[in-house]
N, C-alpha and C. Protein backbone atom coordinates (compact mmCIF):
# COMPACT_ATOMS: atom_id res chain seq x y z
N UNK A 1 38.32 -104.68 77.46
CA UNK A 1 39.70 -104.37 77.14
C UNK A 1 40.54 -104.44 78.42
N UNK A 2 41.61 -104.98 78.13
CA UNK A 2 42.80 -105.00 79.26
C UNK A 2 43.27 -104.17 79.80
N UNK A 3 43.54 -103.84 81.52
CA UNK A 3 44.28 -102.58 81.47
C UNK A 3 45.77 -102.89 81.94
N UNK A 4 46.60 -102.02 81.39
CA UNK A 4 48.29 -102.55 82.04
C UNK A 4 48.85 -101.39 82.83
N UNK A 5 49.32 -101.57 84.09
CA UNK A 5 50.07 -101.05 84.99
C UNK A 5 51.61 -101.62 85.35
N UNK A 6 52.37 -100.13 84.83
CA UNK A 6 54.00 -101.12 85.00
C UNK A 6 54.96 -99.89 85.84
N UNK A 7 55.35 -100.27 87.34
CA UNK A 7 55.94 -99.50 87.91
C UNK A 7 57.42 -100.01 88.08
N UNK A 8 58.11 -99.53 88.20
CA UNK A 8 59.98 -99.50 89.39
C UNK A 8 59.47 -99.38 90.98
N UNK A 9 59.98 -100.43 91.76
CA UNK A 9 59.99 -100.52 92.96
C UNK A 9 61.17 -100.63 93.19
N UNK A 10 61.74 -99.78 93.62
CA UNK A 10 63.27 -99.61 94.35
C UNK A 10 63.52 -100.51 95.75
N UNK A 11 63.59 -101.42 95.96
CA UNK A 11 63.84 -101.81 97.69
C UNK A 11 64.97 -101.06 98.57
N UNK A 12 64.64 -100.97 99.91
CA UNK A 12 65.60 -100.55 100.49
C UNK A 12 66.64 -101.80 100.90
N UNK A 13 67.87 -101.42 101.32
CA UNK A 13 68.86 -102.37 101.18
C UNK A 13 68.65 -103.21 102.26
N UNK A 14 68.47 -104.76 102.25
CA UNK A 14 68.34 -106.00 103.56
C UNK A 14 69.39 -106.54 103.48
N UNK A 15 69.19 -106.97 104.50
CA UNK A 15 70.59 -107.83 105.21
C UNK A 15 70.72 -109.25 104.47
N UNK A 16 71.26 -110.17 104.55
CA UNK A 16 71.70 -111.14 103.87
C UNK A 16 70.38 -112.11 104.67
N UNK A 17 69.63 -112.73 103.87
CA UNK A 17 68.23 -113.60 104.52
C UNK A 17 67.25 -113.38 103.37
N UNK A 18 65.95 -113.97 103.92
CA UNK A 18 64.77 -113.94 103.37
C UNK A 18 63.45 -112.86 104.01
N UNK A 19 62.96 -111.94 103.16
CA UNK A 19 62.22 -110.79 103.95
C UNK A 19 60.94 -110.66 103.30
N UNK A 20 60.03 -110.10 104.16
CA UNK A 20 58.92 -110.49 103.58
C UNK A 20 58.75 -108.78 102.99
N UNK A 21 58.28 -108.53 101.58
CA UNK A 21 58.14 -107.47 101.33
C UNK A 21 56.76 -107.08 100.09
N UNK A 22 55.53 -107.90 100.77
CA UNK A 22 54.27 -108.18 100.01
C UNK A 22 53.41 -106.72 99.92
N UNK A 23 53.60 -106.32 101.24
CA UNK A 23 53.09 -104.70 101.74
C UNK A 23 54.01 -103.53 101.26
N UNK A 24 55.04 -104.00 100.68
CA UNK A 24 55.78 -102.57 99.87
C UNK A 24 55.20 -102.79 98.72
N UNK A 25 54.94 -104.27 97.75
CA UNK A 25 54.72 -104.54 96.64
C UNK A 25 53.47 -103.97 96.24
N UNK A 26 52.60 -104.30 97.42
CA UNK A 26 51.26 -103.88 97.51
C UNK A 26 51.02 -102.25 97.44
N UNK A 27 51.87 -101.75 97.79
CA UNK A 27 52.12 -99.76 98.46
C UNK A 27 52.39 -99.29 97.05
N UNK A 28 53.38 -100.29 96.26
CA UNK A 28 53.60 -99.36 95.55
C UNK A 28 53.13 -99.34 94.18
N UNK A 29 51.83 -100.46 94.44
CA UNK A 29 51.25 -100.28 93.15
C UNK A 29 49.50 -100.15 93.52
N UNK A 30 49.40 -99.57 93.91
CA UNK A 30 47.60 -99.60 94.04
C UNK A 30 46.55 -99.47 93.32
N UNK A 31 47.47 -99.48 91.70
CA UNK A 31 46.46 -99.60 90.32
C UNK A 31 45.92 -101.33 90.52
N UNK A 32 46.33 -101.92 91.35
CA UNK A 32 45.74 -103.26 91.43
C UNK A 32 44.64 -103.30 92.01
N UNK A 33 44.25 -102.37 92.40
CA UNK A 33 42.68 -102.23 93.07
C UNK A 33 41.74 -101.87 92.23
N UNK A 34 42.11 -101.67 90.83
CA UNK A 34 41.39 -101.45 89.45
C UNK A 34 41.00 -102.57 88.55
N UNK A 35 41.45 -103.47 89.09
CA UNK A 35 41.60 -104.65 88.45
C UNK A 35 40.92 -106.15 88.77
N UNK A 36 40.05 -106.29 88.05
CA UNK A 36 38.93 -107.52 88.82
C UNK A 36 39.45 -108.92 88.66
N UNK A 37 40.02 -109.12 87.34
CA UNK A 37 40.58 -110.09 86.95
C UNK A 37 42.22 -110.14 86.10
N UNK A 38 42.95 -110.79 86.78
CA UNK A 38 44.26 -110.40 86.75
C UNK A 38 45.50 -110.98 86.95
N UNK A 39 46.41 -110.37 86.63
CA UNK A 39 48.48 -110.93 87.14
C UNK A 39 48.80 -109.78 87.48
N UNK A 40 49.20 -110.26 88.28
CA UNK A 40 50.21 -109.14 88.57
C UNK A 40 51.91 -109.79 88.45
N UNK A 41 52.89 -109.91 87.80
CA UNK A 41 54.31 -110.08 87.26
C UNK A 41 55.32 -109.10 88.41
N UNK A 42 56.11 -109.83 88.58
CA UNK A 42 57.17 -109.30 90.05
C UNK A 42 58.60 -109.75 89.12
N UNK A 43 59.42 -108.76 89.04
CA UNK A 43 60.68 -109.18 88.06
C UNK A 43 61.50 -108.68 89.27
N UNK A 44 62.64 -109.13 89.41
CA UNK A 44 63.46 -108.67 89.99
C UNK A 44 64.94 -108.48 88.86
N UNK A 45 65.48 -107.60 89.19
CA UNK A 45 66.14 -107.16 87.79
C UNK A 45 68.00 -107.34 88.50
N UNK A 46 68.40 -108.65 89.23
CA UNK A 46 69.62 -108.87 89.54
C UNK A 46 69.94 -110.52 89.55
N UNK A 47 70.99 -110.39 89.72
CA UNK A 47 71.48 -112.22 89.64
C UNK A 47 71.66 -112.50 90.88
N UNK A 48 72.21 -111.86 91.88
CA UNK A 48 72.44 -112.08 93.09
C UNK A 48 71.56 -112.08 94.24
N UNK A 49 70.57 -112.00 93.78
CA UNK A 49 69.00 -112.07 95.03
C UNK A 49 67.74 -112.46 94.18
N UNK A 50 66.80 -112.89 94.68
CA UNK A 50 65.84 -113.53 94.25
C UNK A 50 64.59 -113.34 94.81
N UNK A 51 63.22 -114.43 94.22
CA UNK A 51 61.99 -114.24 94.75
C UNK A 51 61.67 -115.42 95.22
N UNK A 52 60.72 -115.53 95.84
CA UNK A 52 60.13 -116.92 96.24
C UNK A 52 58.46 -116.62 97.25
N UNK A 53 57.68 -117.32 97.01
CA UNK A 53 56.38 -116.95 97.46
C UNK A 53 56.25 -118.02 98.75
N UNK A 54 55.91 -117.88 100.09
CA UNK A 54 56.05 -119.01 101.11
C UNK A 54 55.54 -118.14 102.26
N UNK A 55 55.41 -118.86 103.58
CA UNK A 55 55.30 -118.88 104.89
C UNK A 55 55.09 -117.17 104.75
N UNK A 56 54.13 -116.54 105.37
CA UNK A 56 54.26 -114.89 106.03
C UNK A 56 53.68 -114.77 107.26
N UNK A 57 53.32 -115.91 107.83
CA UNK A 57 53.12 -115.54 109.33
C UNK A 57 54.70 -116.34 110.03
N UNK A 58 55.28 -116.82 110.58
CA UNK A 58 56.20 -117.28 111.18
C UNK A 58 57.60 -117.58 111.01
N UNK A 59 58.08 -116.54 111.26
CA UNK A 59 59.98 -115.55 110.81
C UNK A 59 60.57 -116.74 111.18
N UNK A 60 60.42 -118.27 111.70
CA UNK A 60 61.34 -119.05 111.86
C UNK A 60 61.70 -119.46 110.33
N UNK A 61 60.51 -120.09 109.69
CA UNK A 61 60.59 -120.46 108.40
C UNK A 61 61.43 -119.92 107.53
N UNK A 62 61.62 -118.38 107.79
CA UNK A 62 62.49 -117.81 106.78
C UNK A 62 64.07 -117.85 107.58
N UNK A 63 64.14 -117.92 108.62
CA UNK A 63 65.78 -118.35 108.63
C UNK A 63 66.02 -119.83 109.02
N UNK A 64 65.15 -120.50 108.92
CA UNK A 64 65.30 -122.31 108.12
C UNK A 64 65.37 -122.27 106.82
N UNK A 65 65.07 -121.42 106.00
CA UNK A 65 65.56 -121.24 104.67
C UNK A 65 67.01 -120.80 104.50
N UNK A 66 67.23 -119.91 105.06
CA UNK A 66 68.51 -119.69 105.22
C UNK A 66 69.75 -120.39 105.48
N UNK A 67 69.12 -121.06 106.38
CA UNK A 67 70.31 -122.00 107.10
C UNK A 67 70.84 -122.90 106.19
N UNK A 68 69.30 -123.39 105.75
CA UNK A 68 69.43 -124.45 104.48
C UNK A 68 70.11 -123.99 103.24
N UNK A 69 69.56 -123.42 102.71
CA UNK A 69 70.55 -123.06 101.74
C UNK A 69 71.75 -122.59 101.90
N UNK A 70 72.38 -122.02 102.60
CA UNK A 70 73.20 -121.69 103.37
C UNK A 70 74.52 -122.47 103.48
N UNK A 71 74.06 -123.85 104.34
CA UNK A 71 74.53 -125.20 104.15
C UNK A 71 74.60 -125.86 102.87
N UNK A 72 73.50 -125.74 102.10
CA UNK A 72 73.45 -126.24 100.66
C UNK A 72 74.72 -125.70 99.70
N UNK A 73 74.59 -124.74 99.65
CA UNK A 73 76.03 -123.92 99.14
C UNK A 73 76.41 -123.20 99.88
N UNK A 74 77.63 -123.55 99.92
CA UNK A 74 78.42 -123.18 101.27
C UNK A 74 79.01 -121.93 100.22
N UNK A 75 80.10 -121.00 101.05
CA UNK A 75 80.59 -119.88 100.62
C UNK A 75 81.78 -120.38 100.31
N UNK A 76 82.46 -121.47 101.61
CA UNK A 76 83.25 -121.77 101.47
C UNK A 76 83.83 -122.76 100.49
N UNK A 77 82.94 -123.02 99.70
CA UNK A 77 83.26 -124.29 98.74
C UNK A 77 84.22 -124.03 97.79
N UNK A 78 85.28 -124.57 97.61
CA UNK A 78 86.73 -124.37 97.34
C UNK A 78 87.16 -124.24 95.39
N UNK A 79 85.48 -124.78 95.21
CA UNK A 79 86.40 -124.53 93.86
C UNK A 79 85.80 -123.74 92.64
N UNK A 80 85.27 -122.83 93.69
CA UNK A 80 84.47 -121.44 92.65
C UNK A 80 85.62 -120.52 92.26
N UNK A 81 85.21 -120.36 91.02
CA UNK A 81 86.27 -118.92 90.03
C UNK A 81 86.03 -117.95 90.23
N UNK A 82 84.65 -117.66 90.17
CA UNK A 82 84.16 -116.25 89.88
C UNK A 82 84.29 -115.35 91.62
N UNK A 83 84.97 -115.23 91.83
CA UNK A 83 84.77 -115.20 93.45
C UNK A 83 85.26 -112.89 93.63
N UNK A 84 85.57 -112.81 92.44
CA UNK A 84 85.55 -111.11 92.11
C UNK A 84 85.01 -110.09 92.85
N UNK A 85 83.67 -110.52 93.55
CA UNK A 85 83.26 -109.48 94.65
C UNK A 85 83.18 -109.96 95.92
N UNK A 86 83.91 -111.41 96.23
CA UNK A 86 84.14 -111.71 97.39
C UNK A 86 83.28 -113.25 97.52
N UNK A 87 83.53 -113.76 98.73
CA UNK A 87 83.36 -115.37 98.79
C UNK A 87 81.98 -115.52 98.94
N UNK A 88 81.15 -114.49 98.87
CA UNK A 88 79.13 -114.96 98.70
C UNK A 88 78.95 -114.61 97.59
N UNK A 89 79.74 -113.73 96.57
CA UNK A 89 79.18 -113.41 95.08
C UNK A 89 78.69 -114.73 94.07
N UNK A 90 79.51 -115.82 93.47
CA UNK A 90 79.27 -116.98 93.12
C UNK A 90 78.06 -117.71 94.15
N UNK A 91 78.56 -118.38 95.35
CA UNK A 91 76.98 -119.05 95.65
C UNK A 91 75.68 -118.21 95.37
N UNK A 92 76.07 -116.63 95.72
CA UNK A 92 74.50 -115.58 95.72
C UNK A 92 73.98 -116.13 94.14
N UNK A 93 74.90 -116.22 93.10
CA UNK A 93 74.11 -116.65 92.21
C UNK A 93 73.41 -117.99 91.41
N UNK A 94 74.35 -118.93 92.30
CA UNK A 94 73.81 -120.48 92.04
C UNK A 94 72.63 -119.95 93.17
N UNK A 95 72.10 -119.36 94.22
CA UNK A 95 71.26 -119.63 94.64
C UNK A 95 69.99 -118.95 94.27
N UNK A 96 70.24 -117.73 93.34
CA UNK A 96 69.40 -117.05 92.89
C UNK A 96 68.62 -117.83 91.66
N UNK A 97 69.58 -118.92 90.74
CA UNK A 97 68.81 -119.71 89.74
C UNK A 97 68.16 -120.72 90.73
N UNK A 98 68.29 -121.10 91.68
CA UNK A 98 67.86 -122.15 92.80
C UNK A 98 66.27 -122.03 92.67
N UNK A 99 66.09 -120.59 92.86
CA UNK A 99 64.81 -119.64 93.29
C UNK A 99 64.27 -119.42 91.97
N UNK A 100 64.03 -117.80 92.12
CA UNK A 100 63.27 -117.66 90.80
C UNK A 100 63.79 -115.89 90.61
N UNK A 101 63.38 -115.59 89.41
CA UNK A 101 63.53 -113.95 89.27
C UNK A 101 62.34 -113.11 88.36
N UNK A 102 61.60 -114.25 88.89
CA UNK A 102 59.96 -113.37 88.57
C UNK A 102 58.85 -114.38 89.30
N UNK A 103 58.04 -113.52 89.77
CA UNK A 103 56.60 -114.45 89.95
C UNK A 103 55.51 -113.91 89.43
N UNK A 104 54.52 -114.53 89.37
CA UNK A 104 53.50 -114.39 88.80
C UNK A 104 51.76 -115.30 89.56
N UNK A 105 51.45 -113.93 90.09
CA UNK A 105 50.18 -113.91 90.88
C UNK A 105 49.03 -113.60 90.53
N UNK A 106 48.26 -114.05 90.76
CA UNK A 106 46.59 -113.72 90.44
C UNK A 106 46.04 -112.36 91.07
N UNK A 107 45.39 -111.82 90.21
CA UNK A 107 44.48 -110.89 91.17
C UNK A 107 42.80 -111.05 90.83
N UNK A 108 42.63 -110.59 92.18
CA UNK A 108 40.77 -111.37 91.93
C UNK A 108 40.02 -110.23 92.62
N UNK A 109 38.98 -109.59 91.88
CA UNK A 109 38.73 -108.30 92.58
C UNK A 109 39.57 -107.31 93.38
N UNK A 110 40.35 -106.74 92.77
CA UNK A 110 41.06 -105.82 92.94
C UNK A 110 42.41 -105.98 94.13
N UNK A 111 42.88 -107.21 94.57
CA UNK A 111 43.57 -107.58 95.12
C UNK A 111 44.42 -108.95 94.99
N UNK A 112 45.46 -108.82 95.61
CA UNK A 112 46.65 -110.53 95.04
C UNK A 112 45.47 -111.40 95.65
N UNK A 113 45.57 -112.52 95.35
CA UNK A 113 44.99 -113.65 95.19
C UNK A 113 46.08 -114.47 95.96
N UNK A 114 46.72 -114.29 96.74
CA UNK A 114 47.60 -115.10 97.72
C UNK A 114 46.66 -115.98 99.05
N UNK A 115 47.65 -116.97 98.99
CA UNK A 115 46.64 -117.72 100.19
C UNK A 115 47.25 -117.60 101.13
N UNK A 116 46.40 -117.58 102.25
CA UNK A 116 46.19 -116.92 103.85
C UNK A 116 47.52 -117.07 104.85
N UNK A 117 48.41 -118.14 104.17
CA UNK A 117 49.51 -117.91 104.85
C UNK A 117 50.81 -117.37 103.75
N UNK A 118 50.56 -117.26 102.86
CA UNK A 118 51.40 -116.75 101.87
C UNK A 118 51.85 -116.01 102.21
N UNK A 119 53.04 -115.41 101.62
CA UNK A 119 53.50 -113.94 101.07
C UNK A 119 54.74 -113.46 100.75
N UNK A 120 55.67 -112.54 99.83
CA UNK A 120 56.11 -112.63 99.07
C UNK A 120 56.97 -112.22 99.21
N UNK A 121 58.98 -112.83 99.30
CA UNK A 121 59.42 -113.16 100.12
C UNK A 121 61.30 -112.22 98.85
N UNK A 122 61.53 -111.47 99.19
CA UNK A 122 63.01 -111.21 99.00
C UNK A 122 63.80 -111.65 99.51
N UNK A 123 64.82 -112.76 98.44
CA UNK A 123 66.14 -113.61 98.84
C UNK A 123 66.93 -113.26 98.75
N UNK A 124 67.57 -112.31 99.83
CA UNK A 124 68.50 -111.35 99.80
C UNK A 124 70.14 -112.83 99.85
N UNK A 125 70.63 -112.69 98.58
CA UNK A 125 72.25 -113.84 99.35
C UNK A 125 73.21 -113.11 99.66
N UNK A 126 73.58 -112.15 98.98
CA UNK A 126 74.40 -110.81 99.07
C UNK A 126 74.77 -110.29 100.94
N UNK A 127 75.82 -110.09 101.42
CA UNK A 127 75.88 -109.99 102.76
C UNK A 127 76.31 -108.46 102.95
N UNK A 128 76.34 -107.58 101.73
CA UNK A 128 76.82 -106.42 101.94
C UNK A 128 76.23 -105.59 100.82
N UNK A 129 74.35 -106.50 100.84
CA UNK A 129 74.00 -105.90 98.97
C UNK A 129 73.88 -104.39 98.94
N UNK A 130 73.38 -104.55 97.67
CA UNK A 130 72.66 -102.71 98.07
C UNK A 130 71.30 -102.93 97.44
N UNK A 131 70.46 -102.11 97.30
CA UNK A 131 69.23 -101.75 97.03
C UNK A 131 68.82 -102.71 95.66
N UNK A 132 67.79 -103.51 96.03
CA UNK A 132 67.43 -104.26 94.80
C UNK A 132 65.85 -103.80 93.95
N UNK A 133 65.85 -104.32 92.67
CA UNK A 133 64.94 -103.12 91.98
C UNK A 133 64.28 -104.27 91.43
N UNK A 134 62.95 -103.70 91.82
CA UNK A 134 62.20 -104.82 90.96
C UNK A 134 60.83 -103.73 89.94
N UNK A 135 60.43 -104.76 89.01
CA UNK A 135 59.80 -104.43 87.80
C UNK A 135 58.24 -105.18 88.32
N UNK A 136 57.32 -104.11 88.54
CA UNK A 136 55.74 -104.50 88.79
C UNK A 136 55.20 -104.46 87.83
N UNK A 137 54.45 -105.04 87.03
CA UNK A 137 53.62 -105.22 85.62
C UNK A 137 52.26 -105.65 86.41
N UNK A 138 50.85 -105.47 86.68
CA UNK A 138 49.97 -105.56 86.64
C UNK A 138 48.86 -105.53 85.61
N UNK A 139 48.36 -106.92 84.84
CA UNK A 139 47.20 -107.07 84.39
C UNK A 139 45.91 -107.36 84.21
N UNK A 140 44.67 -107.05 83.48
CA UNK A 140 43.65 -107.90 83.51
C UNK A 140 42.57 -106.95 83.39
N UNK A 141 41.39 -107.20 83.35
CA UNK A 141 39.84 -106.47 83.42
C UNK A 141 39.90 -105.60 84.44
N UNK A 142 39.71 -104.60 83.74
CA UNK A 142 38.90 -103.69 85.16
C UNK A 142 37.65 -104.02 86.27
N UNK A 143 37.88 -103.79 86.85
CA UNK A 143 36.40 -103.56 87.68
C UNK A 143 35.72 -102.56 87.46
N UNK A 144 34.42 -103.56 87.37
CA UNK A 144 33.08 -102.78 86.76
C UNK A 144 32.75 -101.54 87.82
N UNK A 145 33.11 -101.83 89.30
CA UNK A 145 32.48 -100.93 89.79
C UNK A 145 33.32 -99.76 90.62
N UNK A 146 34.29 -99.84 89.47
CA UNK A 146 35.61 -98.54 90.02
C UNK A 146 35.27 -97.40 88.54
């Protein structure tokens, strides 16, 4: 029989970039160490920031993401409407469909199943966000020897 684990992870508020936040994800669910065979589901519950799984050893990568997208949609691009909470609200959300607003990871004996340079990455676009909330769902077989 399956077991399901579903927490609220509150983030604390980041600066406008890409952050690696695999070890809060990890902190704040440690029913994944119950679990031999598995998903673990990462929702992030906003339009204006996102997920993306990439690079966790070398912080250049994540502000070459930045830049890039950055450049990709500019703030300044002249002929957005929705511009109501200011000139990054509209791109924050063309860039948030860019990305993603859930992932979905393996777990293999009681731990993510990420590869060795992986890890799991908050796309903060927002330059003045506040606290983003994400939805942990963990599934799969127990381990036999917990």
């Amino acid at each position: 029989m399956n077991q399901f684990f579903q927490k609220s992870l509150c983030l604390p508020k980041y600066s406008q970039g890409y952050h690696l936040i695999t070890d809060l994800i990890e902190a704040a669910l440690p029913e994944i160490a119950q679990i031999q065979i598995g998903f673990l589901q990462v929702f992030i519950q906003h339009t204006s920031a996102a997920l993306t799984i990439n690079e966790n050893a070398d912080p250049t990568v994540r502000k070459d993401f930045q830049t890039f997208v950055n450049e990709l949609i500019p703030e300044s691009y002249p002929r957005f409407i929705h511009t109501y909470e200011g000139p990054d609200d509209m791109p924050a959300h063309i860039k948030a469909s860019f990305f993603d607003s859930s992932l979905q990871i393996p777990i293999s004996g009681g731990k993510l199943n990420l590869g060795i340079w992986q890890g799991i990455y908050l796309c903060e676009f927002r330059r003045n966000a506040s606290s983003r909330n994400l939805i942990l769902t963990a599934f799969g077989t127990p381990r036999s020897d917990k």
